[in-house]
C-alpha atoms as a PDB file:
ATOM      1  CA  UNK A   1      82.060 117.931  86.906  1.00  0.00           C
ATOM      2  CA  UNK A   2      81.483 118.959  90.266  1.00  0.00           C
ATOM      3  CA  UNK A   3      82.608 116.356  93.190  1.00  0.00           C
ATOM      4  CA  UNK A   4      78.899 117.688  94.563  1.00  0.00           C
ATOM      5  CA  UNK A   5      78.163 115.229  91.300  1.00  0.00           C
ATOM      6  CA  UNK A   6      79.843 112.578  92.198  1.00  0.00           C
ATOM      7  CA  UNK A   7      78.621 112.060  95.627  1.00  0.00           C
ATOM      8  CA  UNK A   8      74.935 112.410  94.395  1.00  0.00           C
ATOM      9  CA  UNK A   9      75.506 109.089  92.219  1.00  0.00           C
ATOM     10  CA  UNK A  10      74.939 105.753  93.516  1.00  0.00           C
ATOM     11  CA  UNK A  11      77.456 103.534  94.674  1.00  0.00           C
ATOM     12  CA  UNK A  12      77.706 101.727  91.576  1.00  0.00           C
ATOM     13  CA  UNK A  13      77.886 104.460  88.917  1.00  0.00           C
ATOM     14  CA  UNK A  14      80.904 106.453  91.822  1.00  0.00           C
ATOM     15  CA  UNK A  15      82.474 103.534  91.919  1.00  0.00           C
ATOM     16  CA  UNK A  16      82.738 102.861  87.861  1.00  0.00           C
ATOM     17  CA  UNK A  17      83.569 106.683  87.871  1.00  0.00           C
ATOM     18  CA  UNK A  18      86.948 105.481  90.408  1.00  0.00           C
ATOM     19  CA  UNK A  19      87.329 102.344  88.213  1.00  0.00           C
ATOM     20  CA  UNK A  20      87.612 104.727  85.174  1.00  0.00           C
ATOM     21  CA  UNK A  21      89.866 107.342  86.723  1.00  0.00           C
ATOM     22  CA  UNK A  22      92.197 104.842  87.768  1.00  0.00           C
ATOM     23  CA  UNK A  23      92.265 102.928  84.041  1.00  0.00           C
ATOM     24  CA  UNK A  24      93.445 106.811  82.803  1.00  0.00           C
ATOM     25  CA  UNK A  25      96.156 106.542  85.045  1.00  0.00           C
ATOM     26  CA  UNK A  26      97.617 103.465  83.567  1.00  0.00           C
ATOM     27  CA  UNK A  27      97.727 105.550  80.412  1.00  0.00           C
ATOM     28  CA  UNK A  28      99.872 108.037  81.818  1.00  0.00           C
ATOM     29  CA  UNK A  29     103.601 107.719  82.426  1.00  0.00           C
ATOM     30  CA  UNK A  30     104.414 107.773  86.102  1.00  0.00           C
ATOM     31  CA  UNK A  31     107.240 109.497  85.511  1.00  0.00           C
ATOM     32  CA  UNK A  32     104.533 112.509  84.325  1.00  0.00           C
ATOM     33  CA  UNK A  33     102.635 112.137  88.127  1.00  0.00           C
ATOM     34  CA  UNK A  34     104.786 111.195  90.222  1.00  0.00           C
ATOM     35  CA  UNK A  35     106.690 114.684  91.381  1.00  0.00           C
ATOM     36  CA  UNK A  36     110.605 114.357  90.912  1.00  0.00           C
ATOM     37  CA  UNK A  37     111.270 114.774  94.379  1.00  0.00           C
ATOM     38  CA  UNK A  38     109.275 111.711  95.174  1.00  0.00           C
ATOM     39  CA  UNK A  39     111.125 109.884  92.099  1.00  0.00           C
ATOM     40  CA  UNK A  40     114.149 110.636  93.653  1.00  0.00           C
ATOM     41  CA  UNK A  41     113.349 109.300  97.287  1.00  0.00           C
ATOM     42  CA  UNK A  42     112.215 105.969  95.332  1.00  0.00           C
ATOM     43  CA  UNK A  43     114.854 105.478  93.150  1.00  0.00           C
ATOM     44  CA  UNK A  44     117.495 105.564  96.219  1.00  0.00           C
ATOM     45  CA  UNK A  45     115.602 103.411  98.184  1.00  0.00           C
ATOM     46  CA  UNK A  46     115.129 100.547  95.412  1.00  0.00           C
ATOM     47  CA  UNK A  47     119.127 101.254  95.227  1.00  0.00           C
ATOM     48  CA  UNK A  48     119.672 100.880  98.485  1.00  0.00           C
ATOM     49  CA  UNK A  49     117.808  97.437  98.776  1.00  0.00           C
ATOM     50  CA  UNK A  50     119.246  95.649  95.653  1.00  0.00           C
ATOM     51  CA  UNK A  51     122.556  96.237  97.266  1.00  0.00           C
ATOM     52  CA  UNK A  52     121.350  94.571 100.367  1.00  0.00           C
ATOM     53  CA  UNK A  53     121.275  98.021 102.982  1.00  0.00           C
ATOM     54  CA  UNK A  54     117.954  98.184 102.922  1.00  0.00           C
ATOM     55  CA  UNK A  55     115.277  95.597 104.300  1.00  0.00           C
ATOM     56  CA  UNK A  56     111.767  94.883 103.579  1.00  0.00           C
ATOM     57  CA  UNK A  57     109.120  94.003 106.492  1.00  0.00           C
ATOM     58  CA  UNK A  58     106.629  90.907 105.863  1.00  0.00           C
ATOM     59  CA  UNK A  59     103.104  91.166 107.132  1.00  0.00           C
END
């Protein structure tokens, strides 16, 4: 499918299209999407704040 496709749907239908992309993600380790680079750069960060050196901002 073309992304041409996609923006000639309505709304609705590109919008169940997103919903259904999103379920097939849910399926899918993240381990398998996320690059390892990025992995890495999460992992020491949720490190860092369980032992208190990092802080979280409230909104």
């Amino acid at each position: 499918m073309k992304f041409d496709h996609l923006k000639a749907l309505p709304l609705t239908d590109r919008l169940l299209a997103m919903e259904a992309l999103w379920q097939s993600f849910a399926h899918t380790p993240a381990l398998n999407i996320i690059p390892e680079w990025h992995q890495q750069v999460l992992s020491a960060r949720l490190q860092k704040l369980h032992a208190g050196q990092e802080q979280t901002i409230a909104r």
